[in-house]
C-alpha atoms as a PDB file:
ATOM      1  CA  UNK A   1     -39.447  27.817  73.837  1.00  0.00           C
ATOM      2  CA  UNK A   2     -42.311  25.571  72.713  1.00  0.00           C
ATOM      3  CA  UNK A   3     -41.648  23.630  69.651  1.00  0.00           C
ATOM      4  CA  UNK A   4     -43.300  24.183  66.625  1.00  0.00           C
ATOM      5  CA  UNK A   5     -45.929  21.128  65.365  1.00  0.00           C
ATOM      6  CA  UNK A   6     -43.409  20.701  62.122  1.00  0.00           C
ATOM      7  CA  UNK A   7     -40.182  20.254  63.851  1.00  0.00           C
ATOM      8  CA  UNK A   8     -41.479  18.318  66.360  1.00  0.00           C
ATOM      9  CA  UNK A   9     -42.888  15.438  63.606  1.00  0.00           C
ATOM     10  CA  UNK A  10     -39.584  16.285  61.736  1.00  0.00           C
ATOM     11  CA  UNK A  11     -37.242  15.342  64.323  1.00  0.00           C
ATOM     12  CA  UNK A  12     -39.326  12.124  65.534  1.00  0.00           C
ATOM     13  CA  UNK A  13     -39.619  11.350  61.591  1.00  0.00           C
ATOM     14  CA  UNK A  14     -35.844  11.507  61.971  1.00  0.00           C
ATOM     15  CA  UNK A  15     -35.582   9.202  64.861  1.00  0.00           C
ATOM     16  CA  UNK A  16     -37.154   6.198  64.264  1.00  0.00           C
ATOM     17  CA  UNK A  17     -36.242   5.908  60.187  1.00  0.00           C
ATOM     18  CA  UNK A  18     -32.770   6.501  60.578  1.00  0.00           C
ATOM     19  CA  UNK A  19     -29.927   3.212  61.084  1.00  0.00           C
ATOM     20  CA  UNK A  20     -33.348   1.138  61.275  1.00  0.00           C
ATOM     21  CA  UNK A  21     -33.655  -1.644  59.191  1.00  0.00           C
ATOM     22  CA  UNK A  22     -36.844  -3.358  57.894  1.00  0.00           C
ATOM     23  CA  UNK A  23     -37.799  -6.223  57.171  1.00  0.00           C
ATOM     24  CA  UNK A  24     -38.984  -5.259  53.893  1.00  0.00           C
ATOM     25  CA  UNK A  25     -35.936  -3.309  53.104  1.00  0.00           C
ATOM     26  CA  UNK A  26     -33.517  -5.758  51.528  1.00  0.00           C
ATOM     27  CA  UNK A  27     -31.112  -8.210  53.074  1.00  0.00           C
ATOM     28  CA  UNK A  28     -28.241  -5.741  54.065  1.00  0.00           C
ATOM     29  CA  UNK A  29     -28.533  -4.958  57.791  1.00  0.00           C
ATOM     30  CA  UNK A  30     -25.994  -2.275  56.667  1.00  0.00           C
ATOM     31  CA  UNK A  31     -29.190  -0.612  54.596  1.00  0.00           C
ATOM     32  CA  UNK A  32     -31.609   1.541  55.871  1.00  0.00           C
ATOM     33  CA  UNK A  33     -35.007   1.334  54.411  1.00  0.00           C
ATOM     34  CA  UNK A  34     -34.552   4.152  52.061  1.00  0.00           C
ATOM     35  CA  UNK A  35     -31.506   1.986  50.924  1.00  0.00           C
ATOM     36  CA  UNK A  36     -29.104   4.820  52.638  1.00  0.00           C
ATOM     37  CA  UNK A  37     -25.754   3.665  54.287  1.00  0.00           C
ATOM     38  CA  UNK A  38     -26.939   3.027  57.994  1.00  0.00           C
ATOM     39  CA  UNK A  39     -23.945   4.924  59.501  1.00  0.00           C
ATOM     40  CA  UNK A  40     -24.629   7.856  57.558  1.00  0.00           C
ATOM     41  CA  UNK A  41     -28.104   7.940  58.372  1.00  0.00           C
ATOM     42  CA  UNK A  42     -27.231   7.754  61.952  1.00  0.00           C
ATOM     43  CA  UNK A  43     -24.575  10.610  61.910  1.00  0.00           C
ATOM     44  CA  UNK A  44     -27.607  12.777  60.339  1.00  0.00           C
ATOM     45  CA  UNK A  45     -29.889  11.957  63.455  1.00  0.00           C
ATOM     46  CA  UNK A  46     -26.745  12.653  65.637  1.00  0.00           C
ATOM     47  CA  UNK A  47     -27.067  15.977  64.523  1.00  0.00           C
ATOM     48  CA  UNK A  48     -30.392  16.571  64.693  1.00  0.00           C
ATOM     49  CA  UNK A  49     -30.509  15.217  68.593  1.00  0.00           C
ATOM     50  CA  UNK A  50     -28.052  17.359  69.329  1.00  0.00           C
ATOM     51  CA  UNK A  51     -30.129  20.428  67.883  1.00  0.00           C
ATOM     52  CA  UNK A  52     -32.487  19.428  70.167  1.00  0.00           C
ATOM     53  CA  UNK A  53     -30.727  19.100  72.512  1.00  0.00           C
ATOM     54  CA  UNK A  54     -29.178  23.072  72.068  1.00  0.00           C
ATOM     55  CA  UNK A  55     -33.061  23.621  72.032  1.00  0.00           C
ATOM     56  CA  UNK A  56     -33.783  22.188  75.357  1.00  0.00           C
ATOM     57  CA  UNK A  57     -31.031  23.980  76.855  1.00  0.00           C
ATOM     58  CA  UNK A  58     -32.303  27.774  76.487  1.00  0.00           C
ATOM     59  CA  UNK A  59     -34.874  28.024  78.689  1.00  0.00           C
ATOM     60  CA  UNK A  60     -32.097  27.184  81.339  1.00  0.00           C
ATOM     61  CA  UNK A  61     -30.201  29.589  80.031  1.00  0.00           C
ATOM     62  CA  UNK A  62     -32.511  31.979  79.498  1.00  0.00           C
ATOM     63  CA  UNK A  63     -33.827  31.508  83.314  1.00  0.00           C
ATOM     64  CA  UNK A  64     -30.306  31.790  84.740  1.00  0.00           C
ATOM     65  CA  UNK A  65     -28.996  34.992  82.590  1.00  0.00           C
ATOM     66  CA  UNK A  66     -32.376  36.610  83.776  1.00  0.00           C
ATOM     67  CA  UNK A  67     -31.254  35.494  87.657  1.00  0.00           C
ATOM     68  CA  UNK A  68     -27.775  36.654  86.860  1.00  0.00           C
ATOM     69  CA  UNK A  69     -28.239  39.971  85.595  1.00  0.00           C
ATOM     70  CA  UNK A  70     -30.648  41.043  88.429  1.00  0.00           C
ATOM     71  CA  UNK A  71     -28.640  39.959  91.019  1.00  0.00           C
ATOM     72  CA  UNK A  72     -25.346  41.224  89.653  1.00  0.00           C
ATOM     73  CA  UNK A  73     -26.535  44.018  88.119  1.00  0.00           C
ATOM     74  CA  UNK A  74     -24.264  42.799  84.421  1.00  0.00           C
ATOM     75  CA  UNK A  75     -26.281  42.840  80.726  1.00  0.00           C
ATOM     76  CA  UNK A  76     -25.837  39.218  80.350  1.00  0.00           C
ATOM     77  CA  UNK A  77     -28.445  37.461  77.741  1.00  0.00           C
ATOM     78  CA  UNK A  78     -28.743  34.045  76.379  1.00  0.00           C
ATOM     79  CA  UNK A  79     -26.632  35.457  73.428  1.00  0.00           C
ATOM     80  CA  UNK A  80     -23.508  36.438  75.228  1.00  0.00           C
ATOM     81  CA  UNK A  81     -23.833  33.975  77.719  1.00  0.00           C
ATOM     82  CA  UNK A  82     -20.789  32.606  77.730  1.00  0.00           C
ATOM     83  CA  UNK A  83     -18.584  35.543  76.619  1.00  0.00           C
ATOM     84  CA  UNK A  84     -19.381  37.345  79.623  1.00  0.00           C
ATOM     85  CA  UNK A  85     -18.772  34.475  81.742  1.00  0.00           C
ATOM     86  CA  UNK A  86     -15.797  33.011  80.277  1.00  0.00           C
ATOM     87  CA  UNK A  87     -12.868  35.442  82.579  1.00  0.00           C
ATOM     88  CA  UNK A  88     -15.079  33.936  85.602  1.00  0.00           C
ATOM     89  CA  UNK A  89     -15.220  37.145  87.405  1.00  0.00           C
ATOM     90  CA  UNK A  90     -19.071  37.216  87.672  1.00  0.00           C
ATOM     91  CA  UNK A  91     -18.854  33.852  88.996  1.00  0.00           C
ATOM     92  CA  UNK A  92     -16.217  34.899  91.299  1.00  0.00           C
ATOM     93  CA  UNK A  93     -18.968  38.013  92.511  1.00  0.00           C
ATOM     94  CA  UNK A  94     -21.954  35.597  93.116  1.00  0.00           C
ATOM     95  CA  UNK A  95     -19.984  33.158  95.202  1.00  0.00           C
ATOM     96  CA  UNK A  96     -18.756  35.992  97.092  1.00  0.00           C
ATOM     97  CA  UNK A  97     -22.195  37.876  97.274  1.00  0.00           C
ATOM     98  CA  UNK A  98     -23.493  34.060  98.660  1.00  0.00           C
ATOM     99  CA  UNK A  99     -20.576  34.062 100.879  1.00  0.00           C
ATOM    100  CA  UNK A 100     -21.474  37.547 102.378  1.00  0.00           C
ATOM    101  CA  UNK A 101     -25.249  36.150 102.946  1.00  0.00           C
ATOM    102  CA  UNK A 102     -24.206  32.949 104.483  1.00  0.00           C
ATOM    103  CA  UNK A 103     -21.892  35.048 107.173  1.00  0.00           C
ATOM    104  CA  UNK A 104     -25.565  37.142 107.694  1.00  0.00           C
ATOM    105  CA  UNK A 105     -27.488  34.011 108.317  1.00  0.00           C
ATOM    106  CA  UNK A 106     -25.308  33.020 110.598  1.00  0.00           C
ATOM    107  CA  UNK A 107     -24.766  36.156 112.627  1.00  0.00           C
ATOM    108  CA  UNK A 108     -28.165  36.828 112.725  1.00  0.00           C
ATOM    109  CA  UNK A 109     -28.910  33.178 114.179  1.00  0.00           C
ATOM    110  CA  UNK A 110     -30.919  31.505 110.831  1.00  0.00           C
ATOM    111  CA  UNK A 111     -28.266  29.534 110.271  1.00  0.00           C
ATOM    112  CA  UNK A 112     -26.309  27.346 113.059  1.00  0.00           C
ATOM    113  CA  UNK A 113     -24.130  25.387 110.889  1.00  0.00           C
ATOM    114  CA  UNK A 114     -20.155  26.610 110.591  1.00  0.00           C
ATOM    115  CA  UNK A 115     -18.957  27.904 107.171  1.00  0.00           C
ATOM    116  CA  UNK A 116     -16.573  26.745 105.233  1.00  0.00           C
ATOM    117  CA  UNK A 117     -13.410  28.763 105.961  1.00  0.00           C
ATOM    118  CA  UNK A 118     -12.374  29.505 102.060  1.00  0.00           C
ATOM    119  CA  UNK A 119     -10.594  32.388 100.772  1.00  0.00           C
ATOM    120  CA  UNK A 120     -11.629  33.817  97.211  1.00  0.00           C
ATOM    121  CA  UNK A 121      -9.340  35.199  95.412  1.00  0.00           C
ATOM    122  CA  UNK A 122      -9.480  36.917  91.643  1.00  0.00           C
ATOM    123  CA  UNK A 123      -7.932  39.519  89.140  1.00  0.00           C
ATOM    124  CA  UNK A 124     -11.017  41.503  88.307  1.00  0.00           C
ATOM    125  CA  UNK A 125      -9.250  42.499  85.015  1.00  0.00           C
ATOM    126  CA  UNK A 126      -8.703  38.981  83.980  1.00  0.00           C
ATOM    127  CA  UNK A 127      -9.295  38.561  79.905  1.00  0.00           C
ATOM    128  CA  UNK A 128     -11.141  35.563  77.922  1.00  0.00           C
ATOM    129  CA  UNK A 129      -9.138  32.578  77.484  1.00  0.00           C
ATOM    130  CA  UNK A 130      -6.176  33.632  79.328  1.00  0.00           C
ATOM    131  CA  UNK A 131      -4.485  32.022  82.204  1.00  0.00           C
ATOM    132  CA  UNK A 132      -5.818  33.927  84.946  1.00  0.00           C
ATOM    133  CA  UNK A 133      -9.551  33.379  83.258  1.00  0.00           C
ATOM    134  CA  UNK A 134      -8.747  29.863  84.222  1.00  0.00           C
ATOM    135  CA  UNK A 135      -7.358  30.535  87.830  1.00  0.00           C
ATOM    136  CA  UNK A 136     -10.339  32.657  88.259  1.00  0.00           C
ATOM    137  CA  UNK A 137     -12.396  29.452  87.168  1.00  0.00           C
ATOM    138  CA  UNK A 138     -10.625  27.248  89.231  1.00  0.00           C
ATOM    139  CA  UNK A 139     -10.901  29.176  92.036  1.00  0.00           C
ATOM    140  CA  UNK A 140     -14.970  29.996  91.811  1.00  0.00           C
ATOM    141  CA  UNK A 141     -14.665  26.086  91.644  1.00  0.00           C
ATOM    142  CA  UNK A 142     -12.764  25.571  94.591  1.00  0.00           C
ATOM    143  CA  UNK A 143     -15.272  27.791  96.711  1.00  0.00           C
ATOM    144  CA  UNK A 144     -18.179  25.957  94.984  1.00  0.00           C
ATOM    145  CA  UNK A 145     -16.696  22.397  96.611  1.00  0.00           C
ATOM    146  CA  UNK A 146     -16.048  24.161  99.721  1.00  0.00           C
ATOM    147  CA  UNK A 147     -19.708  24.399 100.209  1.00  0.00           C
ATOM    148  CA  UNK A 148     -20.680  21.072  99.375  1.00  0.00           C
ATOM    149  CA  UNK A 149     -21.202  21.111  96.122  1.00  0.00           C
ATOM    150  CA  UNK A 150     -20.578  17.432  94.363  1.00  0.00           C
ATOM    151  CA  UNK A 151     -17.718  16.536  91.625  1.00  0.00           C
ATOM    152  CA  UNK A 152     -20.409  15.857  88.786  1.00  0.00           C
ATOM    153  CA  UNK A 153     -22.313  18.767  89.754  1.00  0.00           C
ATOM    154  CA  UNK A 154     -18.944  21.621  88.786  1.00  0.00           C
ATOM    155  CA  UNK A 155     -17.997  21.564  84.949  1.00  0.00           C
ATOM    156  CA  UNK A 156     -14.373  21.399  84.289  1.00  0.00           C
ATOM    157  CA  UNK A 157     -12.679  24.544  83.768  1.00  0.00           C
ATOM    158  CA  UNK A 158     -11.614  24.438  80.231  1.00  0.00           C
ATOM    159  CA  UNK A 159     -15.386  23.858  79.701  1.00  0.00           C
ATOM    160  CA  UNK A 160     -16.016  27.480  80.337  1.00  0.00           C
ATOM    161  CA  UNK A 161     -12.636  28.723  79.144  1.00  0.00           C
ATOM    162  CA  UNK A 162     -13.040  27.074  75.919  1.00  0.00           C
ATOM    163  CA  UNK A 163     -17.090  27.428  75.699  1.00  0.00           C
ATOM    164  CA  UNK A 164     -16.821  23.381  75.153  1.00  0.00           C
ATOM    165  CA  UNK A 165     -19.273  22.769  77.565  1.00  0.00           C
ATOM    166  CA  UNK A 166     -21.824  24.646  78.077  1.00  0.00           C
ATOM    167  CA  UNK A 167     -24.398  22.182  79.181  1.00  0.00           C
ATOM    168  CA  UNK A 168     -22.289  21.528  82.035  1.00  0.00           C
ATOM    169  CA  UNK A 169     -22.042  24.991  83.278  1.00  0.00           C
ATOM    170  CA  UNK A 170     -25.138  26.165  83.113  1.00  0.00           C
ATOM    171  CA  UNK A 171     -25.851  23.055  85.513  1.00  0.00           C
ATOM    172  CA  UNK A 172     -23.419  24.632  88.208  1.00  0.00           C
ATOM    173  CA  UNK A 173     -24.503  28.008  88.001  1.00  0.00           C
ATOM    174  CA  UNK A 174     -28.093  26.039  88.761  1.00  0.00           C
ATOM    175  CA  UNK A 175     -27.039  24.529  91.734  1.00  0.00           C
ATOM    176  CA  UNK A 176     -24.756  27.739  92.745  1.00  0.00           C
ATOM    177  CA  UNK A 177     -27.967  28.956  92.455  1.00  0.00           C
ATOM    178  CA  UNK A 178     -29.580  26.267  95.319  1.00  0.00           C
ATOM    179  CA  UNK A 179     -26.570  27.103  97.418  1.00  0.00           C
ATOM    180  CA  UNK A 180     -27.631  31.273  97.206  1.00  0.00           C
ATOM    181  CA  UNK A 181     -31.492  29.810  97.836  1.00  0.00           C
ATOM    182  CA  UNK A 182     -30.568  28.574 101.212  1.00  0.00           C
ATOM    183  CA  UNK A 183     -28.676  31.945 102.699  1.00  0.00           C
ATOM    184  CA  UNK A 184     -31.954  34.105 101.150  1.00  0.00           C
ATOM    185  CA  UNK A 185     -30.639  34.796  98.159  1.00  0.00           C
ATOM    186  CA  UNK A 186     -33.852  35.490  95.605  1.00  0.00           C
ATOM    187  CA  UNK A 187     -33.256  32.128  92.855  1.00  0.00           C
ATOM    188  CA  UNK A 188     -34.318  32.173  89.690  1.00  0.00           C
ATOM    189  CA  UNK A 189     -37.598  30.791  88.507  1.00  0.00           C
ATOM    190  CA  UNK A 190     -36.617  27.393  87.989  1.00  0.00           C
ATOM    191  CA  UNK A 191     -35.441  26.750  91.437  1.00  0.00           C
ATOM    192  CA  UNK A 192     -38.718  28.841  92.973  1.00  0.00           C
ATOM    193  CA  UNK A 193     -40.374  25.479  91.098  1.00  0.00           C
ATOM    194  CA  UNK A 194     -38.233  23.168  92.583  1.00  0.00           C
ATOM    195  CA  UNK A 195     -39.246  24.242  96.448  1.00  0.00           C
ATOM    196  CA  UNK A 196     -43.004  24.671  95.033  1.00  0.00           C
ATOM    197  CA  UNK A 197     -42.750  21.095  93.828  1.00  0.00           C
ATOM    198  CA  UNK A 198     -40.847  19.788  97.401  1.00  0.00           C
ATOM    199  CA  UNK A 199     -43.649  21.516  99.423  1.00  0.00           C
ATOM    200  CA  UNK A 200     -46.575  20.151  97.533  1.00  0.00           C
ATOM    201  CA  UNK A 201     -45.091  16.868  98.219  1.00  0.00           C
ATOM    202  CA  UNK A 202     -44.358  17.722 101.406  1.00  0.00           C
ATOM    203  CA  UNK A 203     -48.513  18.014 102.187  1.00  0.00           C
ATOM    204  CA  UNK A 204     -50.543  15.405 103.278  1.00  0.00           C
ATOM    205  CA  UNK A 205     -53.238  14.672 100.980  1.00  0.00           C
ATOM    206  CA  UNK A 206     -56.556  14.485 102.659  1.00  0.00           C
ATOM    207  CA  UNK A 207     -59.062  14.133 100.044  1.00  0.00           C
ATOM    208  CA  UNK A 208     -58.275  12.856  96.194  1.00  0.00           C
ATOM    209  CA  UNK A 209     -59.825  14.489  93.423  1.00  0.00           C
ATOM    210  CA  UNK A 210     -59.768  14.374  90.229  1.00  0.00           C
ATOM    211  CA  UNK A 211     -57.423  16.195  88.545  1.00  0.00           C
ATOM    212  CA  UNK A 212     -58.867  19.330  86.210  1.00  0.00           C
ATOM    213  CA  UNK A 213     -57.885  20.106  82.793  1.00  0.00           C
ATOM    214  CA  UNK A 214     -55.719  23.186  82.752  1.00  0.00           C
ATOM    215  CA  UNK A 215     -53.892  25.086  80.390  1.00  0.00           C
ATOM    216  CA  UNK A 216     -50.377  23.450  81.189  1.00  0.00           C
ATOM    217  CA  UNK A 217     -52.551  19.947  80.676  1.00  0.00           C
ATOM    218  CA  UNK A 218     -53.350  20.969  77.151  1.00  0.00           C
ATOM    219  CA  UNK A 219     -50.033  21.690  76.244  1.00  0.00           C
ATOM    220  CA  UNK A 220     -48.941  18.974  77.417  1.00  0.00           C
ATOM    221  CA  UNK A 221     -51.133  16.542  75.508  1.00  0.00           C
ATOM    222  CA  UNK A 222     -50.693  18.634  72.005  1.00  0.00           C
ATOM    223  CA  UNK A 223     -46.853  17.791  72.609  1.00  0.00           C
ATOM    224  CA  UNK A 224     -47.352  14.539  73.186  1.00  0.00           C
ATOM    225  CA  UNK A 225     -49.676  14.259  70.265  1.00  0.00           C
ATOM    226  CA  UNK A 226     -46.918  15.889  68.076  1.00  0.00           C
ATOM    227  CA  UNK A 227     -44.227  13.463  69.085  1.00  0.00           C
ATOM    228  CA  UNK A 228     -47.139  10.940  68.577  1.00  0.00           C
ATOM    229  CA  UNK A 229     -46.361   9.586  72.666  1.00  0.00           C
ATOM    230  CA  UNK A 230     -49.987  10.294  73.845  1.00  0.00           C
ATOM    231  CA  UNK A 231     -51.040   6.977  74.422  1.00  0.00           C
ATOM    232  CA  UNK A 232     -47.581   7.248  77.307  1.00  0.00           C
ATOM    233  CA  UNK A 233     -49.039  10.135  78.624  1.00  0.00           C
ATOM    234  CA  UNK A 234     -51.064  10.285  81.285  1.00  0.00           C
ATOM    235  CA  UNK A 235     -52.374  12.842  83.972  1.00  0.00           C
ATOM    236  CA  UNK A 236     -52.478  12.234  87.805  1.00  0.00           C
ATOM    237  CA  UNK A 237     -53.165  15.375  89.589  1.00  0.00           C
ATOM    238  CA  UNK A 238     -51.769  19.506  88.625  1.00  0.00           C
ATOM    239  CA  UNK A 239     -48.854  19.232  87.209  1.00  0.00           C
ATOM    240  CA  UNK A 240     -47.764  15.703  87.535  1.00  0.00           C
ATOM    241  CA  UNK A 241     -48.012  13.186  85.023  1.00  0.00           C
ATOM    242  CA  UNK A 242     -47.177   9.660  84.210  1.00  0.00           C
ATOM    243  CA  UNK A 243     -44.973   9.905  81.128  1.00  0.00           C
ATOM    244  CA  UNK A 244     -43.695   5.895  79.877  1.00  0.00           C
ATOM    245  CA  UNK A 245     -44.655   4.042  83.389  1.00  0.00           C
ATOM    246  CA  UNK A 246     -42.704   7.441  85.264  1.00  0.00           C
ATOM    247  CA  UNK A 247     -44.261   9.919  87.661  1.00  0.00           C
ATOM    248  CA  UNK A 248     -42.497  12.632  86.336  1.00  0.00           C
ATOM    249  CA  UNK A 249     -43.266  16.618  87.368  1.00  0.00           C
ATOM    250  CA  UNK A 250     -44.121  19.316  84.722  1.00  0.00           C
ATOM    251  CA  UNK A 251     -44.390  23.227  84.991  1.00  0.00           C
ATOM    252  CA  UNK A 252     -44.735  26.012  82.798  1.00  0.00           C
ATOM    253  CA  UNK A 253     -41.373  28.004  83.019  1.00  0.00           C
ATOM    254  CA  UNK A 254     -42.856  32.083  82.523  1.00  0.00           C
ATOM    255  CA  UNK A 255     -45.827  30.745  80.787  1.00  0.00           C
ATOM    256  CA  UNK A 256     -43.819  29.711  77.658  1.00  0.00           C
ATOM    257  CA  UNK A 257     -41.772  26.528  78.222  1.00  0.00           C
ATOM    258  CA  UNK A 258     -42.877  23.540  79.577  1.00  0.00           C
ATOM    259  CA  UNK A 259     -40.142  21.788  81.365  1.00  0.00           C
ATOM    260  CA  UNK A 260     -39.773  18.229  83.311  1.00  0.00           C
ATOM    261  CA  UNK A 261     -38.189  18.064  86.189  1.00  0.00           C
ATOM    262  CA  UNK A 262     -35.650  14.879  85.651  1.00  0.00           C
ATOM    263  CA  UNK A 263     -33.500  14.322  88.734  1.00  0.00           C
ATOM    264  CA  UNK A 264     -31.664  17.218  90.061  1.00  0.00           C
ATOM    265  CA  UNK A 265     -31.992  19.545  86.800  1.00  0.00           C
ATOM    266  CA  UNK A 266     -34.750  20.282  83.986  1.00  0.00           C
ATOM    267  CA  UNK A 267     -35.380  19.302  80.678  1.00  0.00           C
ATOM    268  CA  UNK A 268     -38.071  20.925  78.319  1.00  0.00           C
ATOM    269  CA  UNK A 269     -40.443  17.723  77.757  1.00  0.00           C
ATOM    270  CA  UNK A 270     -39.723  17.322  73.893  1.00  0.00           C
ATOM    271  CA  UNK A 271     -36.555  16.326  74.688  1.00  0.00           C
ATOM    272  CA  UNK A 272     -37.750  13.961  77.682  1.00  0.00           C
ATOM    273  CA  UNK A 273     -40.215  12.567  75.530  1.00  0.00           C
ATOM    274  CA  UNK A 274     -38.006  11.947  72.752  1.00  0.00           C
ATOM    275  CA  UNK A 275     -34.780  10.832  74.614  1.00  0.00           C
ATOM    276  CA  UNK A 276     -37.678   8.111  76.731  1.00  0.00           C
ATOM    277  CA  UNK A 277     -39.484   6.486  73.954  1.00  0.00           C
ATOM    278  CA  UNK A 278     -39.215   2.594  74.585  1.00  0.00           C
ATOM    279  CA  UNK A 279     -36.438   1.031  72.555  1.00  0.00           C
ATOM    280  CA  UNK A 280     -37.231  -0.064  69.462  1.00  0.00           C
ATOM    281  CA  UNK A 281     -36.475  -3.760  68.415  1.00  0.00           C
ATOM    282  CA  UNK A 282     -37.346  -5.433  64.447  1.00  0.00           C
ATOM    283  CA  UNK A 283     -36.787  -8.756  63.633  1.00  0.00           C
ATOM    284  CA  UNK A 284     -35.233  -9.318  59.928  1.00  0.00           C
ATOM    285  CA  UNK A 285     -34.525 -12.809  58.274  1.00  0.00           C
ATOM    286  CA  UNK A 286     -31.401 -13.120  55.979  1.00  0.00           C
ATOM    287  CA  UNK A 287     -32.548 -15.551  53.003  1.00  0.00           C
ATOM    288  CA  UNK A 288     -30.484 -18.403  52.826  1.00  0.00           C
ATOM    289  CA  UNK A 289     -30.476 -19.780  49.333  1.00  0.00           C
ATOM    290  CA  UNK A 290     -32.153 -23.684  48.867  1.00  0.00           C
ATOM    291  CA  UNK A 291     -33.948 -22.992  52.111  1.00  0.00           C
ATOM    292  CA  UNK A 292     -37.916 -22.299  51.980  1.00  0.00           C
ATOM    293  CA  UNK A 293     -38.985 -18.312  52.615  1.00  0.00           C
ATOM    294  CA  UNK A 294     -40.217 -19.227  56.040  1.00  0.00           C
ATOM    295  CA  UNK A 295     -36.691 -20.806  57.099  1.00  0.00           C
ATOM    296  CA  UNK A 296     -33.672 -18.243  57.278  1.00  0.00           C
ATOM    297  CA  UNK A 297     -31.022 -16.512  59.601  1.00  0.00           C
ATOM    298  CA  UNK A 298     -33.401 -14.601  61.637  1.00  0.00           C
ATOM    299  CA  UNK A 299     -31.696 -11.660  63.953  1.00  0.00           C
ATOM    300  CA  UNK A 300     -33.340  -8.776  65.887  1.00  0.00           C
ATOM    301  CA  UNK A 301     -32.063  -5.643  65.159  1.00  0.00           C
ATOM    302  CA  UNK A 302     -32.240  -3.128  68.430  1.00  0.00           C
ATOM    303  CA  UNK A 303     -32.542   0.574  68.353  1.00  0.00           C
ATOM    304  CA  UNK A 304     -31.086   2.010  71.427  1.00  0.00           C
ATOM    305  CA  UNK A 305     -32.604   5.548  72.545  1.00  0.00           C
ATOM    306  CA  UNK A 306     -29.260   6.109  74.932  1.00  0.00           C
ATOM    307  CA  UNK A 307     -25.569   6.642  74.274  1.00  0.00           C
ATOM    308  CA  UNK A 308     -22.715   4.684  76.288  1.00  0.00           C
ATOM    309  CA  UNK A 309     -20.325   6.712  78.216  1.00  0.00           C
ATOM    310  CA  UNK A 310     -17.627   5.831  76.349  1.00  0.00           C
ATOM    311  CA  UNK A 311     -19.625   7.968  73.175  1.00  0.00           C
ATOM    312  CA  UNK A 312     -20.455  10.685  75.499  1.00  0.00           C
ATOM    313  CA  UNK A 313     -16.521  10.761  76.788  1.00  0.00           C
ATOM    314  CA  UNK A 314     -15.261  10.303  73.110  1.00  0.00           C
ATOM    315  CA  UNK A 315     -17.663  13.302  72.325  1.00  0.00           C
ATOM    316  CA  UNK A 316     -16.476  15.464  75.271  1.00  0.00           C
ATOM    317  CA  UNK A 317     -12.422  14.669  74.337  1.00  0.00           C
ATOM    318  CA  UNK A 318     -13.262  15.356  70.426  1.00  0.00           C
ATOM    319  CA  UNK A 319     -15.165  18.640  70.508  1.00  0.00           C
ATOM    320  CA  UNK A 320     -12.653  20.059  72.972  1.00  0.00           C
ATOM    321  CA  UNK A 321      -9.373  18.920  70.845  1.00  0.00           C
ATOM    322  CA  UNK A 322     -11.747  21.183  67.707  1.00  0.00           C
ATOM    323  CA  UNK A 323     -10.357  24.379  69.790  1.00  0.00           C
END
C-alpha cells in the first residue's frame, strides 16, 4: 500500500517536532517548542511510528497469505491472518508439504545433501490458545531449526499463541518460505524478487549505461519528495538506488507497493526512509543570569532515529503481560 501525500507529511511533521527542543523555545529542555511536556510529545510519536510501522507490515502479509492460501488450499487473508494461524496446524502442513519435496529432490538426484531426520507431529483438531496450539507451535518450530533455520529468524511461540508478535512471525513464515524455494516449492512474490535481485548481481556488467526513468523511479522520487528526503535519494541503475550514502534495492511488490530490500527481509520505503533520516542534533544555551546573551550553559540536544534494545525488550515483555 502506497502512502497517501497527507499522511506521509503528517507523520514526518510528527517526527522531527516532537521531544525536540529549540533554541527559540524557552529555557526548559523539558519543553518542546509548542511548549508541550517533551515526554508526552514523544509517547504521541511512539504511536504514530508504530502505525507505520503496522503499515509497512501488510504488504508482507498480504504477499504471504496470498502464498499460503494457494499452496494450502485454506481462505486465509490479511484480516484473519493470525486467527487461522494461531492452532499452528497450517504451519504444521507447509513444513510437512516442504518436507515431502525435499525427500523428492533428493530421490530424484537435485538434491545431494542428507535431510534432517525430524519427526512432525500434531493434533489436527488443536483449538486457539490452548495447550496443544502451543505444542503444535513448538513443534513447527522444532522442524523449522532442524533445517537450518537461525534462532532470530523463528518467533517465540507465545508470539503466535498470543498474536503478540506478529512482526516476528510473518518473518518465519518468510524464510519457511526460502526453505520451500530451494526443494521447488513455487514462493511467493517477495522471495521471486529476492532471486531476481541475487541473479542480476550475479551478472557481469559489460557496458554501463545510464540508468532510464521508469515508472518505479517516479514513485520513488514522489515518496521521497513527500517525506521531503529527495536530496538523499539518488538513482544508480533499475531498481537500485542510493538512499542516505546506502546502495539499497527497490521493487514494486504487484505493481502497488514499493518495498526495500533491508538485509534478509523487506520494508516498504516510507518506513526505510523515515526510520534512516540522519540524526538530528540542536544546540540550546541555558541563560545564566549576570552573564552577557552570548555567554551561557550551552548543550546539544540529540534526536535519536533508533530505539535501544533494552526499549524494544521492555516493549516485547509489556505488550505480552497486556494478554
Amino acid at each position: 500500500m502506497i502512502m497517501d501525500g497527507k499522511k506521509i507529511k503528517n507523520t514526518m511533521t510528527t517526527v522531527r517536532e516532537a521531544g525536540l527542543s529549540r533554541p527559540e523555545a524557552g529555557l526548559d529542555p523539558r519543553m518542546t517548542a509548542n511548549g508541550a511536556p517533551k515526554e508526552e510529545e514523544e509517547c504521541h510519536v511512539s504511536q504514530k511510528l508504530a502505525v507505520l510501522q503496522e503499515e509497512s507490515l501488510k504488504p508482507i502479509k498480504e504477499d504471504l497469505a496470498e502464498w499460503i492460501a494457494r499452496t494450502l488450499g485454506i481462505d486465509i487473508t490479511t484480516d484473519n491472518f493470525l486467527e487461522v494461524l494461531d492452532n499452528g496446524v497450517h504451519l504444521c502442513n507447509l513444513a510437512k508439504l516442504i518436507q515431502g519435496k525435499a525427500e523428492e529432490c533428493v530421490q530424484n538426484g537435485t538434491y545431494d545433501e542428507p535431510l534432517p531426520r525430524v519427526s512432525l507431529k500434531y493434533r489436527n483438531n488443536a483449538t486457539s490458545g490452548s495447550w496443544f496450539a502451543r505444542d503444535n507451535t513448538a513443534n513447527f518450530l522444532k522442524w523449522c531449526k532442524a533445517y537450518g533455520m537461525a534462532d532470530d529468524q523463528m518467533f517465540e511461540t507465545e508470539y503466535l499463541v498470543s498474536h503478540t508478535g506478529e512482526k516476528s512471525v510473518l518473518m518465519t513464515i518468510l524464510e519457511l518460505a526460502r526453505i520451500g524455494y530451494k526443494f521447488g516449492l513455487d514462493p511467493p512474490n517477495l522471495i521471486k524478487m529476492e532471486k531476481e535481485i541475487e541473479k542480476e548481481e550475479e551478472e557481469v556488467v559489460v557496458e554501463v549505461k545510464p540508468p532510464k526513468p521508469s515508472g518505479l523511479d517516479a514513485e520513488v522520487r514522489r515518496i521521497a519528495f513527500l517525506c521531503k528526503c529527495h536530496d538523499h535519494v539518488k538513482k544508480l541503475g533499475d531498481g537500485k538506488y542510493l538512499i542516505f550514502g546506502k546502495v539499497v534495492q527497490i521493487r514494486f511488490l504487484k505493481n502497488r507497493h514499493l518495498m526495500v530490500r533491508v538485509g534478509g527481509g523487506w520494508d516498504t520505503l516510507e518506513n526505510y526512509l523515515i526510520h534512516h533520516r540522519p540524526v538530528e542534533v540542536f544546540e540550546h544555551k541555558r541563560l545564566v543570569v549576570g552573564e552577557p546573551h552570548d555567554i551561557g550553559n550551552k548543550y546539544l540536544y540529540f534526536k535519536s532515529k533508533y530505539r535501544s534494545h533494552a526499549q524494544v525488550a521492555s516493549e516485547h515483555n509489556g505488550h505480552a503481560h497486556a494478554h
